[in-house]
N, C-alpha and C. Protein backbone atom coordinates (compact mmCIF):
# COMPACT_ATOMS: atom_id res chain seq x y z
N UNK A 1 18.28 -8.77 -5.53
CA UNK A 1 18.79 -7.45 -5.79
C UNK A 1 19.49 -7.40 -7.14
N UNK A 2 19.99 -6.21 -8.21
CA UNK A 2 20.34 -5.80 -9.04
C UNK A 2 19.93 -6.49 -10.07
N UNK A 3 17.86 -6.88 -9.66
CA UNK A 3 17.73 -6.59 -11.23
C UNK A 3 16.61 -5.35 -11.65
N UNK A 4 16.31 -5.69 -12.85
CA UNK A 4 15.48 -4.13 -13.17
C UNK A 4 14.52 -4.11 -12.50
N UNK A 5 13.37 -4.97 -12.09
CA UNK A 5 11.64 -5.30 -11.57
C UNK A 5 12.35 -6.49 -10.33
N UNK A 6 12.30 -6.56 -9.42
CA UNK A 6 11.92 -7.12 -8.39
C UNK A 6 11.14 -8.45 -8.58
N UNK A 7 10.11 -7.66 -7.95
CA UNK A 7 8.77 -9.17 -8.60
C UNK A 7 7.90 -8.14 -9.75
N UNK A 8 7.17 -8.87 -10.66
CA UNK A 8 6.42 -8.76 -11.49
C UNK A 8 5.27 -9.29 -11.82
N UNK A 9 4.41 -8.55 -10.68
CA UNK A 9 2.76 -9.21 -10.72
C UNK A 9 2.14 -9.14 -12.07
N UNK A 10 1.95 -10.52 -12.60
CA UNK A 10 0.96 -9.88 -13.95
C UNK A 10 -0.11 -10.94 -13.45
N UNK A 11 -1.41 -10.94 -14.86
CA UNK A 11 -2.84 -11.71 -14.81
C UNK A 11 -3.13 -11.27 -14.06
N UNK A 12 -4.21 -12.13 -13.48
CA UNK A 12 -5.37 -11.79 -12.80
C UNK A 12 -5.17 -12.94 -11.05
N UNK A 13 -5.85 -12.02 -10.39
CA UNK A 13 -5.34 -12.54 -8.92
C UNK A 13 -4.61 -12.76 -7.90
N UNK A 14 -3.87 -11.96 -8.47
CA UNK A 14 -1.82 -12.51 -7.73
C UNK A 14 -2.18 -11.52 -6.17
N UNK A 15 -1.20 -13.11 -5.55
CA UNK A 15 -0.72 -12.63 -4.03
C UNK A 15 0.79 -12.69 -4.14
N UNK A 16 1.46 -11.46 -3.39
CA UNK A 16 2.44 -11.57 -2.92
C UNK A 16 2.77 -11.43 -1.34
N UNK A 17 3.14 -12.62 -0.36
CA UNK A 17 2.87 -12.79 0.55
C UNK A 17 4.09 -13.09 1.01
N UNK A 18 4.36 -12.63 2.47
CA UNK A 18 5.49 -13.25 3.30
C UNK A 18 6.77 -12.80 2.64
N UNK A 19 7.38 -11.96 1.76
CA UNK A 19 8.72 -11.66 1.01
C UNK A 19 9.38 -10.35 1.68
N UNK A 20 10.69 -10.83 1.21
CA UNK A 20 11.67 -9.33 1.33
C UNK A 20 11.78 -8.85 0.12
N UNK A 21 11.73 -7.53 -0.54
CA UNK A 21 12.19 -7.38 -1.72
C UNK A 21 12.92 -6.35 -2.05
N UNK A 22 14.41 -6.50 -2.51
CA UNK A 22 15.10 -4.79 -2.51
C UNK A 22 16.01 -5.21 -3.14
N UNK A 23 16.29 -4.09 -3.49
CA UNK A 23 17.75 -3.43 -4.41
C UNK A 23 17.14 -3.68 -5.57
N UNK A 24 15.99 -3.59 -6.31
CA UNK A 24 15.99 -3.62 -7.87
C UNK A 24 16.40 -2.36 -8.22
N UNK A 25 16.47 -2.17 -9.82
CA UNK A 25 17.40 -0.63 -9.98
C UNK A 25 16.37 0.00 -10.61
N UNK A 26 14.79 -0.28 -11.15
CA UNK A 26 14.13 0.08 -10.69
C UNK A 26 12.91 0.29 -9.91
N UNK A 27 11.63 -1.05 -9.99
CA UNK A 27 10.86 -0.59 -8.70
C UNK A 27 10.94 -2.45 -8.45
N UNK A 28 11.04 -2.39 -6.88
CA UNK A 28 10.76 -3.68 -6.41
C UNK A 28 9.93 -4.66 -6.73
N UNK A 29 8.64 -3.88 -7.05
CA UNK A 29 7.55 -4.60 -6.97
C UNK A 29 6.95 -3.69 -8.31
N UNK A 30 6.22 -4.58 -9.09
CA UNK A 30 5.21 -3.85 -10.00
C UNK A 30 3.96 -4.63 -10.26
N UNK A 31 3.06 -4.08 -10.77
CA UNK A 31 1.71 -4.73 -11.14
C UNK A 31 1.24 -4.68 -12.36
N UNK A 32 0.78 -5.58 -12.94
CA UNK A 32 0.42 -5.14 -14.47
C UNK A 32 -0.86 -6.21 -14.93
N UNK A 33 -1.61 -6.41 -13.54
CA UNK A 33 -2.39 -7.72 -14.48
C UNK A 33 -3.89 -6.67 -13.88
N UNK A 34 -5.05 -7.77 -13.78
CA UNK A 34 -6.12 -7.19 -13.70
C UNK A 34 -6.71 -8.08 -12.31
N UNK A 35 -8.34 -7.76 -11.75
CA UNK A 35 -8.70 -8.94 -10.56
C UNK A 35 -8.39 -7.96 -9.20
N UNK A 36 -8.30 -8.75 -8.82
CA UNK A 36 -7.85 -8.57 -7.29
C UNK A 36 -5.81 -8.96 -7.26
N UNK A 37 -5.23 -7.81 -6.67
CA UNK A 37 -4.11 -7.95 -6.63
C UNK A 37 -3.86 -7.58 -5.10
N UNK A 38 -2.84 -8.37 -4.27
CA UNK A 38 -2.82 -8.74 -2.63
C UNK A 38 -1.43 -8.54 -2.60
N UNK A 39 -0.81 -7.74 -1.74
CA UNK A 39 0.40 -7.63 -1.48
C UNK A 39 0.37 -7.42 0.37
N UNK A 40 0.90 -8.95 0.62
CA UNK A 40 0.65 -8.77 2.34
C UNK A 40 2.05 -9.26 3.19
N UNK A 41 1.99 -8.72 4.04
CA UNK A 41 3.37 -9.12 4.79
C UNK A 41 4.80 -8.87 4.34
N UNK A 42 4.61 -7.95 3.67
CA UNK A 42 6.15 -7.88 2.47
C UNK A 42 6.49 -6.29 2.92
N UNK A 43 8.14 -6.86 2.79
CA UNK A 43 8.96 -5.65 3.66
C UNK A 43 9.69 -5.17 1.97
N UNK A 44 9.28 -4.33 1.18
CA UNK A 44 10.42 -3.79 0.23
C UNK A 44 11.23 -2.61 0.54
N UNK A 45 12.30 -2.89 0.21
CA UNK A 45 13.73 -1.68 0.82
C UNK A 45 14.76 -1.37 -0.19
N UNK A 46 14.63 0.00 -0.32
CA UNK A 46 16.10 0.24 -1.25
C UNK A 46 15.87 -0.05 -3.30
N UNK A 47 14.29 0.40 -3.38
CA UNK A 47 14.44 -0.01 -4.89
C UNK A 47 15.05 1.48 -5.33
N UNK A 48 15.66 1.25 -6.63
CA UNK A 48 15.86 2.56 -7.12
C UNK A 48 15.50 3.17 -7.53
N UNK A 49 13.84 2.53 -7.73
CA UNK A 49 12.09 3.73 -8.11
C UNK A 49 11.71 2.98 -7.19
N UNK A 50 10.38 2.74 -7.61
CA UNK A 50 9.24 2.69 -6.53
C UNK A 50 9.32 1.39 -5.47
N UNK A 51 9.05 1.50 -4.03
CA UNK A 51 8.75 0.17 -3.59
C UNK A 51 7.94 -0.57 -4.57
N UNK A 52 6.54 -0.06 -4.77
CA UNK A 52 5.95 -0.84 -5.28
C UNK A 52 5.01 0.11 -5.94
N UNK A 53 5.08 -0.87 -7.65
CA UNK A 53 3.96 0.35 -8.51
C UNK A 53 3.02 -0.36 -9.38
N UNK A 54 1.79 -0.01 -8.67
CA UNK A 54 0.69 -0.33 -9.54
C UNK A 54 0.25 0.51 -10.89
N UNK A 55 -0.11 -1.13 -11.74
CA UNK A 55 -0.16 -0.42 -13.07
C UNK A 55 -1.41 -1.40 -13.38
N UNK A 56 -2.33 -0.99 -13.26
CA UNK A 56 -3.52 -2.01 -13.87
C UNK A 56 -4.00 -2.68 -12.63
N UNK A 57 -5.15 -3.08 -12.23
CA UNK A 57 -5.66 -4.15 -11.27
C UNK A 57 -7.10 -3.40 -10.92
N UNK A 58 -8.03 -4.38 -10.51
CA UNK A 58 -9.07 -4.09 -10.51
C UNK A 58 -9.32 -3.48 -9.01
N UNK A 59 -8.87 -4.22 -8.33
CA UNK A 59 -8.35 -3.92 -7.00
C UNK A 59 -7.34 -4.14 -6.29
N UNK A 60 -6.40 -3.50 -5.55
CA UNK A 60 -5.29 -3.77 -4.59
C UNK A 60 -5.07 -3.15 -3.38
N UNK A 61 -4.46 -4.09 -2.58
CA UNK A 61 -4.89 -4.69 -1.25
C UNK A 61 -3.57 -5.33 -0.86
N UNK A 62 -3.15 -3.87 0.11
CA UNK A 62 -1.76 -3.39 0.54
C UNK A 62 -1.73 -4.03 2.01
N UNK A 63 -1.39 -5.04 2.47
CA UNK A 63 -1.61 -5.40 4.04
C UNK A 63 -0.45 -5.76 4.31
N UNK A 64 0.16 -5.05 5.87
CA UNK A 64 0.83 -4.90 6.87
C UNK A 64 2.16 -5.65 6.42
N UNK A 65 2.56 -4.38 5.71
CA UNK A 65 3.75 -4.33 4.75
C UNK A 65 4.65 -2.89 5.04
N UNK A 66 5.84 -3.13 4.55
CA UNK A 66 6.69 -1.71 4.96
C UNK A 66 7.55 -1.61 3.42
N UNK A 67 7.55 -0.22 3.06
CA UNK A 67 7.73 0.43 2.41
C UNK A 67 9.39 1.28 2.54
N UNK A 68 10.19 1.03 2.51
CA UNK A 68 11.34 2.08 3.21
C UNK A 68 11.97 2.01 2.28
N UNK A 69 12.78 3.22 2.54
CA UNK A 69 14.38 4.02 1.89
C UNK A 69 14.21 3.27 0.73
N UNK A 70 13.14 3.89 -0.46
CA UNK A 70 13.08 3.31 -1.83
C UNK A 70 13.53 4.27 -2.51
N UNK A 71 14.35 4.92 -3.71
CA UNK A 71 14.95 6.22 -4.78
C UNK A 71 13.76 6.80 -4.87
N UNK A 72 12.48 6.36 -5.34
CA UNK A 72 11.00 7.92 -5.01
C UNK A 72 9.91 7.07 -4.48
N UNK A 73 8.93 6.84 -5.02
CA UNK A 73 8.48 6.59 -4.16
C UNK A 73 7.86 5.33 -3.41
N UNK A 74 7.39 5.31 -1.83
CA UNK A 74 7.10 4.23 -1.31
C UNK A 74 5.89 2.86 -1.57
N UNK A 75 5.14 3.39 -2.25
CA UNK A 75 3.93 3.10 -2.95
C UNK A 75 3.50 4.21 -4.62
N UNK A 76 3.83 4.20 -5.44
CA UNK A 76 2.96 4.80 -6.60
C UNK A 76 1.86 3.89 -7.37
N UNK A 77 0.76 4.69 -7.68
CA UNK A 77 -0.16 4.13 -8.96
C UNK A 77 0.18 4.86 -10.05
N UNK A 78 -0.48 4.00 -10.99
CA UNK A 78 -0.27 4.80 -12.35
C UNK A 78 -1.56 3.98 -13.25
N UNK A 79 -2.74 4.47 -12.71
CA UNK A 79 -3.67 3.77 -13.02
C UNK A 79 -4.75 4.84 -13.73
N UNK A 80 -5.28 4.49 -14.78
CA UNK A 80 -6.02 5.26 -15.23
C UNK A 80 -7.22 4.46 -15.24
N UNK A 81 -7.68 3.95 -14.28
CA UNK A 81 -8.94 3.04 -14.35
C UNK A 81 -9.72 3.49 -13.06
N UNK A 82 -10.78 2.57 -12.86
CA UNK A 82 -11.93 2.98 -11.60
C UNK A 82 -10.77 1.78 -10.34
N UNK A 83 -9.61 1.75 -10.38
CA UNK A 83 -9.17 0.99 -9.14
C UNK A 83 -9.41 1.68 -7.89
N UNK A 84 -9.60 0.48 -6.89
CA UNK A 84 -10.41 0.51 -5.67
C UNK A 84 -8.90 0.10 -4.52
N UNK A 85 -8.22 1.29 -4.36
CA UNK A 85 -6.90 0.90 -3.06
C UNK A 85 -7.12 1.10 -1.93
N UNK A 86 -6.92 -0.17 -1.33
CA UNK A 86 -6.74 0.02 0.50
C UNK A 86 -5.54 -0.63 0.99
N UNK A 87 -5.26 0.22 1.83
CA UNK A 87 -3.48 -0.13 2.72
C UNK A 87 -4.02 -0.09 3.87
N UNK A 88 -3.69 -1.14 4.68
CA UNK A 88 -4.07 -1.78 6.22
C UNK A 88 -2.90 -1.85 6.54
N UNK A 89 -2.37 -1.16 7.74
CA UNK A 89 -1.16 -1.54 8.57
C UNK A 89 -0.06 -1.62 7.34
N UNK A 90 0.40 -0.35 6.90
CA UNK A 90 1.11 -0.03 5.94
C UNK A 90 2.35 0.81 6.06
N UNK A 91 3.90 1.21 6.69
CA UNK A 91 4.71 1.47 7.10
C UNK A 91 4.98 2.42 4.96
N UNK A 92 5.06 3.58 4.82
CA UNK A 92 6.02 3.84 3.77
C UNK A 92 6.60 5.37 4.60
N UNK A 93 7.99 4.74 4.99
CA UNK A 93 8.57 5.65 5.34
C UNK A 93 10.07 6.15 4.98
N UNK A 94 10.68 6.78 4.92
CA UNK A 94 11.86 7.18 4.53
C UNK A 94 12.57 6.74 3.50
N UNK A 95 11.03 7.44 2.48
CA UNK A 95 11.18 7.26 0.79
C UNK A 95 12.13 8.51 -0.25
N UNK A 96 12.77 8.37 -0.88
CA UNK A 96 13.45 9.82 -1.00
C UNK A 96 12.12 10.60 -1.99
N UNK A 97 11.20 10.20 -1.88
CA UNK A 97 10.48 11.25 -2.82
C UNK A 97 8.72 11.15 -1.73
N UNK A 98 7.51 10.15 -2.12
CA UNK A 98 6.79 10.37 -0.74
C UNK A 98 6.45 9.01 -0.45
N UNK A 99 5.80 8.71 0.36
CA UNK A 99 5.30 7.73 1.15
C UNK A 99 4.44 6.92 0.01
N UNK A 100 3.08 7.89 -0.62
CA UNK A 100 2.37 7.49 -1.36
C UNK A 100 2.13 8.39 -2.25
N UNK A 101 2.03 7.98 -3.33
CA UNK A 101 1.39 8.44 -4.80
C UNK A 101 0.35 7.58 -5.62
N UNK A 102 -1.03 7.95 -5.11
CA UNK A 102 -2.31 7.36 -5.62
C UNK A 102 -2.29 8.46 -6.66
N UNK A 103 -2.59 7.90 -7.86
CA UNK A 103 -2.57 9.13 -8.94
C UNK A 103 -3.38 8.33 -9.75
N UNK A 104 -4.99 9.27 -9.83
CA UNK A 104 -5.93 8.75 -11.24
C UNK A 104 -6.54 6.91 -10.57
N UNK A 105 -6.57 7.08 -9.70
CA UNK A 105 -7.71 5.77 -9.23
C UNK A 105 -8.85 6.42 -8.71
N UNK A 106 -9.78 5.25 -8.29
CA UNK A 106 -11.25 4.78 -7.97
C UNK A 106 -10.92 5.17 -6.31
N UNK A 107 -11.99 5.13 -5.48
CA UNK A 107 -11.58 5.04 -3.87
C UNK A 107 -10.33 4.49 -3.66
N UNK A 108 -9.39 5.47 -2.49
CA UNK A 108 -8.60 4.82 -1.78
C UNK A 108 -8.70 5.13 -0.28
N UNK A 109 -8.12 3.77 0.48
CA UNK A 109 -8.65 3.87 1.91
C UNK A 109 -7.34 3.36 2.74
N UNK A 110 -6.87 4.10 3.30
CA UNK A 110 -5.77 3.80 3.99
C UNK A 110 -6.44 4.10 5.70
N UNK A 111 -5.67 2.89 6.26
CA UNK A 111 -6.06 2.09 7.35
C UNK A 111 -4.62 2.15 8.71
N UNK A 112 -4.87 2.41 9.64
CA UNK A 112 -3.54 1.79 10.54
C UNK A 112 -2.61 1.87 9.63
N UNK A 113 -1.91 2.73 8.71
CA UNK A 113 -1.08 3.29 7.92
C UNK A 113 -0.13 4.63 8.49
N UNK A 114 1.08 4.33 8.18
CA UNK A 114 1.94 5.12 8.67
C UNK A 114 2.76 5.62 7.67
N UNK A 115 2.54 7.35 7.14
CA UNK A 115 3.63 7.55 5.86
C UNK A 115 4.42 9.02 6.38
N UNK A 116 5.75 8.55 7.03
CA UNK A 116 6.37 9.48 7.57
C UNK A 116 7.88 9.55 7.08
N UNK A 117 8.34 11.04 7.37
CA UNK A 117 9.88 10.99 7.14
C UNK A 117 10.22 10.42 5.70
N UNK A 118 9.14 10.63 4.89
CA UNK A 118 10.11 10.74 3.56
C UNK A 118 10.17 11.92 3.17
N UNK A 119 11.25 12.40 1.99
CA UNK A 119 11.57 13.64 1.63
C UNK A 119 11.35 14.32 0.80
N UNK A 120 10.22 13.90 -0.05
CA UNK A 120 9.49 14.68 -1.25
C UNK A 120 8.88 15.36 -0.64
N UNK A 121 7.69 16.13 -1.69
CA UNK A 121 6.61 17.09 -1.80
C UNK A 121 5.55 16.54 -0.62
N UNK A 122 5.91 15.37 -0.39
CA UNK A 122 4.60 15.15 0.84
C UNK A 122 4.40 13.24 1.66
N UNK A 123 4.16 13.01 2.54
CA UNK A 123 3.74 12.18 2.79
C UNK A 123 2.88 11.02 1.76
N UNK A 124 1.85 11.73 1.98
CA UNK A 124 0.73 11.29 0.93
C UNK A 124 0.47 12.24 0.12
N UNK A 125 0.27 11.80 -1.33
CA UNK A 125 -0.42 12.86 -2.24
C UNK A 125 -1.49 12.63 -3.17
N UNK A 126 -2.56 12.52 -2.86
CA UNK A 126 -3.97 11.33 -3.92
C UNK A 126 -4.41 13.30 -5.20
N UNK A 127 -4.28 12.26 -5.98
CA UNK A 127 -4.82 13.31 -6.97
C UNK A 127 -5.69 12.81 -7.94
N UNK A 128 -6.79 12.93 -8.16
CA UNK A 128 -8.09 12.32 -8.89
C UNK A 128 -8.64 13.73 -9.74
N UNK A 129 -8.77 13.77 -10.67
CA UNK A 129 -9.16 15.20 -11.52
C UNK A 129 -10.29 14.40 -11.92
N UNK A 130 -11.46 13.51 -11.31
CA UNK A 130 -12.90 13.26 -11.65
C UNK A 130 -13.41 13.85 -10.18
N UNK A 131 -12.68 13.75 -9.04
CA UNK A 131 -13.52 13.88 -7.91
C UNK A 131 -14.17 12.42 -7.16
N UNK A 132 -12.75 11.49 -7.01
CA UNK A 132 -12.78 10.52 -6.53
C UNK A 132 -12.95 10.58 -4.56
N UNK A 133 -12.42 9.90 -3.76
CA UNK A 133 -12.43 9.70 -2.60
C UNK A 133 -10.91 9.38 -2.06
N UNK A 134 -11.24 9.65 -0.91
CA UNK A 134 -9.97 9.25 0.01
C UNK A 134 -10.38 9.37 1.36
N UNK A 135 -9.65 8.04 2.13
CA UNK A 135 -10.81 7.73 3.06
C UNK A 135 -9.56 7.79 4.19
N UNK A 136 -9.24 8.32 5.60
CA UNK A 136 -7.87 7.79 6.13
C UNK A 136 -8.42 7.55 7.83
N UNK A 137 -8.45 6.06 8.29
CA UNK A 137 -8.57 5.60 9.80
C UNK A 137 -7.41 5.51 10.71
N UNK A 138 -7.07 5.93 11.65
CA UNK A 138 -6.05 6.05 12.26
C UNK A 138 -4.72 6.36 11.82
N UNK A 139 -3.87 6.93 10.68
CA UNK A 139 -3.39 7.65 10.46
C UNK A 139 -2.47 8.64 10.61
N UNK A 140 -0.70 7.93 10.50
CA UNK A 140 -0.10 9.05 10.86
C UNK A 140 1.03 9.68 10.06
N UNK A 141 1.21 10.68 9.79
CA UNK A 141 1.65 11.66 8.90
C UNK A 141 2.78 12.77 9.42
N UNK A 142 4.13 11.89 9.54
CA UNK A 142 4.71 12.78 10.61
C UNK A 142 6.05 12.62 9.72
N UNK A 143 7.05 14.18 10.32
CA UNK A 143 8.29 14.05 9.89
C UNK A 143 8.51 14.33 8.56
N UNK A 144 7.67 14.58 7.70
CA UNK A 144 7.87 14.82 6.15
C UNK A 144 8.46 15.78 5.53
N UNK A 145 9.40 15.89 5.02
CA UNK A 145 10.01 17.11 4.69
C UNK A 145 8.91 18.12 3.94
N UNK A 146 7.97 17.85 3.08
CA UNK A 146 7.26 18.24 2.40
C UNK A 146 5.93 18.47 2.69
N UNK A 147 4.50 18.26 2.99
CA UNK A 147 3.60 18.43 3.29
C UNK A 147 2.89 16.72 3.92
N UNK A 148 2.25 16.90 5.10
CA UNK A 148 2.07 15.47 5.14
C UNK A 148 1.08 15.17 4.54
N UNK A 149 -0.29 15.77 4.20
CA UNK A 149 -0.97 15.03 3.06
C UNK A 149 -1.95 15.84 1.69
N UNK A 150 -1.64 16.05 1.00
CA UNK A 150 -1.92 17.17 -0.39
C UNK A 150 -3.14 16.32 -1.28
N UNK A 151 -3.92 16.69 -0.86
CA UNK A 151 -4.87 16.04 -1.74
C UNK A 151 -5.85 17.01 -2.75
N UNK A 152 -5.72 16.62 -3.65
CA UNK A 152 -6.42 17.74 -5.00
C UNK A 152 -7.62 16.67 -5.49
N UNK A 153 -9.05 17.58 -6.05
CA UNK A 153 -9.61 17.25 -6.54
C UNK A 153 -9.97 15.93 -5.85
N UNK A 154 -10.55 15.52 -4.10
CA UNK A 154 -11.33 14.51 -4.08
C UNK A 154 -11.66 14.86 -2.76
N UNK A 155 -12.65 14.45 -2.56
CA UNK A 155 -13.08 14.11 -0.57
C UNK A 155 -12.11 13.53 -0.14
N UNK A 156 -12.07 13.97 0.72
CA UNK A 156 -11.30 13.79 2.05
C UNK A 156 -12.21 13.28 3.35
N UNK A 157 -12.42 11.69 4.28
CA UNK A 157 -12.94 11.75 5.17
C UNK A 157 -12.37 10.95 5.97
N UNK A 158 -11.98 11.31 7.54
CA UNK A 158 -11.15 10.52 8.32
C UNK A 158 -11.79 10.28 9.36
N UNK A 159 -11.60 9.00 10.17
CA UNK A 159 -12.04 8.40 11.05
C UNK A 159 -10.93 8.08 12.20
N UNK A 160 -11.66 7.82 13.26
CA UNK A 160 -10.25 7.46 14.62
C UNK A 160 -9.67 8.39 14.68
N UNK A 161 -8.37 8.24 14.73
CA UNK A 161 -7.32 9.44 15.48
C UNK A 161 -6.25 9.82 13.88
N UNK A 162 -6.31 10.86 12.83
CA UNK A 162 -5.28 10.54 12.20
C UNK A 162 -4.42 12.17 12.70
N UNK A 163 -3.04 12.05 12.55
CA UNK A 163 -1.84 12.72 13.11
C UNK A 163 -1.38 13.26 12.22
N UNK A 164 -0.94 14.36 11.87
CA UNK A 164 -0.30 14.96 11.07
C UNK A 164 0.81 16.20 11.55
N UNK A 165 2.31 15.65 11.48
CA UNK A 165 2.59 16.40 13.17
C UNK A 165 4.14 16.44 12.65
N UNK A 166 4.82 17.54 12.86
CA UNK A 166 5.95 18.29 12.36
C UNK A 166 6.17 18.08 10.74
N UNK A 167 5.71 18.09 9.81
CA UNK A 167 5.91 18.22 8.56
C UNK A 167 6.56 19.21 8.32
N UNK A 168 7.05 19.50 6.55
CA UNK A 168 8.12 20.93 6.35
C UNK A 168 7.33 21.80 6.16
N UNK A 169 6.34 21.58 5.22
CA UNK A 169 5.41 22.58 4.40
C UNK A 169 4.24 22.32 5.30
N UNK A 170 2.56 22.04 4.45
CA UNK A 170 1.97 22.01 5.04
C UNK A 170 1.29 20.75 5.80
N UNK A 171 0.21 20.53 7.29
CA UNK A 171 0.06 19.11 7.61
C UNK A 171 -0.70 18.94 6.84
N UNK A 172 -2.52 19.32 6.05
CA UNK A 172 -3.12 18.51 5.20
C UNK A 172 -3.41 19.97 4.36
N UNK A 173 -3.55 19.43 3.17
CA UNK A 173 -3.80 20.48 2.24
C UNK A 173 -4.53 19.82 1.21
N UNK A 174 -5.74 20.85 0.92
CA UNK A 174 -6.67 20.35 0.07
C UNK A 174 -6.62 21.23 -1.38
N UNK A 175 -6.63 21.09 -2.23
CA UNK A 175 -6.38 21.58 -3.59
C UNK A 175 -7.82 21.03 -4.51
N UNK A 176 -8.54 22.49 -4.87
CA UNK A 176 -8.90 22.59 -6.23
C UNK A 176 -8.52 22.89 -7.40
N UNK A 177 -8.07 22.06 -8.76
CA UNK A 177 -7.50 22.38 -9.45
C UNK A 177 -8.80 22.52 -10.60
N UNK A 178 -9.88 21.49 -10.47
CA UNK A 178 -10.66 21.23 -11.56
C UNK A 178 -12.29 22.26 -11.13
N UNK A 179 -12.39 23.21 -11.91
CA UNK A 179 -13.62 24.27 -11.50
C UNK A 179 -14.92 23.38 -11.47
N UNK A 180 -15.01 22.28 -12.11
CA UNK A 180 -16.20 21.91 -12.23
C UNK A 180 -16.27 20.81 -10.31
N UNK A 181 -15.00 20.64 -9.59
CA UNK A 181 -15.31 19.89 -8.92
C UNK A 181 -15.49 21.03 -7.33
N UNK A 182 -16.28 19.94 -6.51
CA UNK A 182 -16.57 20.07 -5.18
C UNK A 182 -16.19 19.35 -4.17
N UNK A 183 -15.48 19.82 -3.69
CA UNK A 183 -14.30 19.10 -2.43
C UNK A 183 -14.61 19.45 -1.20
N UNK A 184 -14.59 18.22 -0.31
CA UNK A 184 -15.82 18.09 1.07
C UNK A 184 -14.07 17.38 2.19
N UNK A 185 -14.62 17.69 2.93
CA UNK A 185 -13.52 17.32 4.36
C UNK A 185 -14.69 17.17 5.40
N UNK A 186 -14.84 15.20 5.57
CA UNK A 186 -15.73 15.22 6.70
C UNK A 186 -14.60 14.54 8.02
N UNK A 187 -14.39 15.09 8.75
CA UNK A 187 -13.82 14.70 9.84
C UNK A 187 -14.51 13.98 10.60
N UNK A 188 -14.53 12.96 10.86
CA UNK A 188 -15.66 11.80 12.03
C UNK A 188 -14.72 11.43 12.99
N UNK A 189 -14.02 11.64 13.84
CA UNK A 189 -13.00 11.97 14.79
C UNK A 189 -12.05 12.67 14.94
N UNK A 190 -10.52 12.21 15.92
CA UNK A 190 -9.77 13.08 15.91
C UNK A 190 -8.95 13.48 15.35
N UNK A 191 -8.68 14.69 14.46
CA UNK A 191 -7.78 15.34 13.71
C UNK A 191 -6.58 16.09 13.87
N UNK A 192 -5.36 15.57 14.82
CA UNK A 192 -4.39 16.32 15.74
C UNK A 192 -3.59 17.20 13.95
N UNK A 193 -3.47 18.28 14.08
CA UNK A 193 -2.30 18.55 13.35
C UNK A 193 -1.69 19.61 14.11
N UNK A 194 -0.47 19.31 14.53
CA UNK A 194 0.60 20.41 14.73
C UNK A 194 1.65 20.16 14.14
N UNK A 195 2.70 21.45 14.99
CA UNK A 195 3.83 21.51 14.20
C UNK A 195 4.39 21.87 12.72
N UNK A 196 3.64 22.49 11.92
CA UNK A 196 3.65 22.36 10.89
C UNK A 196 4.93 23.41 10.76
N UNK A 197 5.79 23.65 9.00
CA UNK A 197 6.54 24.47 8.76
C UNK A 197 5.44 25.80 8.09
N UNK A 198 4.28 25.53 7.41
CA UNK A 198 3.66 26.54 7.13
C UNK A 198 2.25 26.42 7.53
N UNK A 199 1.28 26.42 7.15
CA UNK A 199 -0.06 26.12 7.94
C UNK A 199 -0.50 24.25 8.00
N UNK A 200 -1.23 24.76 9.15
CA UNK A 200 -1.38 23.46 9.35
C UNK A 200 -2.63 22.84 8.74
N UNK A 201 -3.64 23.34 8.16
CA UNK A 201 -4.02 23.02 7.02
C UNK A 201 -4.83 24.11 6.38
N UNK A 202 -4.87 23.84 4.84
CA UNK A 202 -5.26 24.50 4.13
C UNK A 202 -6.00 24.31 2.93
């Protein structure tokens, strides 16, 4: 605790496995190399930015890890590349800003993932202005002050059971921002949303 970066994934290949990581002042965890980047079993708590923020990697590979009470948010990218994200058994909850911020990647696929009760603009928020993907299997999206999942500019397709259930604003909301794109919602199971503060999706 109290330093600026937490851990500091750089090069190519890095695992971070089995750790606690909190109180940096600003993100716990960061990424900056290229390859395959693995972040598994790791509980980060209390950074004063991001649990954990990807910046560069060819791929990363979020496994059955928890995310909590970080200053914004629980997971951010900041990737301007074709990266390929999946979160398996992924806890980001009671982030003061959202759960997740995929911003400007390749496919992301969140798995047995849970992004609830944080207090930003939304649970989840994937924003791709090419008309990328977003893929969500079992899935739950609850408690959010803000919308539980806002996705602009990409497919949307969910599998198993995903939940989206007392949020503030809305439970899933799909946004065209870019005229040239075409935005698809294939549902391949069950899609519970209630409770919402304004529609429950849109």
């Amino acid at each position: 605790s109290g330093f600026n970066t937490g851990v500091w994934m750089k090069g190519r290949n890095n695992v971070l496995k089995n750790s606690l990581v909190g109180g940096a002042t600003t993100d716990n965890i960061s990424t900056s190399g290229y390859g395959c980047m693995t972040v598994d079993g790791v509980e980060s708590v209390g950074a004063g930015e991001d649990g954990l923020q990807i910046a560069h990697a060819g791929t990363m590979q979020v496994l059955a890890s928890t995310f909590k009470g970080n200053g914004e948010d629980g997971v951010f990218t900041t990737v301007f590349q074709d990266l390929c994200f999946t979160a398996d058994e992924v806890n980001a909850i009671g982030n003061s800003n959202r759960g997740f911020s995929l911003l400007h990647i390749g496919p992301a696929y969140l798995k047995r993932t849970n992004a609830s009760f944080n207090e930003g603009d939304a649970g989840v928020f994937r924003f791709d202005d090419s008309g990328s993907t977003l893929t969500l299997e079992d899935v739950q999206l609850i408690g959010n002050v803000g919308d539980g999942l806002v996705a602009q500019d990409v497919d949307i397709t969910t599998y198993g059971t995903v939940t989206s259930l007392g949020n503030g604003d809305e439970g899933l909301q799909s946004v065209i921002r870019t005229g040239d794109v075409n935005v698809k919602i294939n549902v391949k199971g069950d899609l519970v949303v209630e409770g919402s503060g304004d529609n429950g999706l849109s």
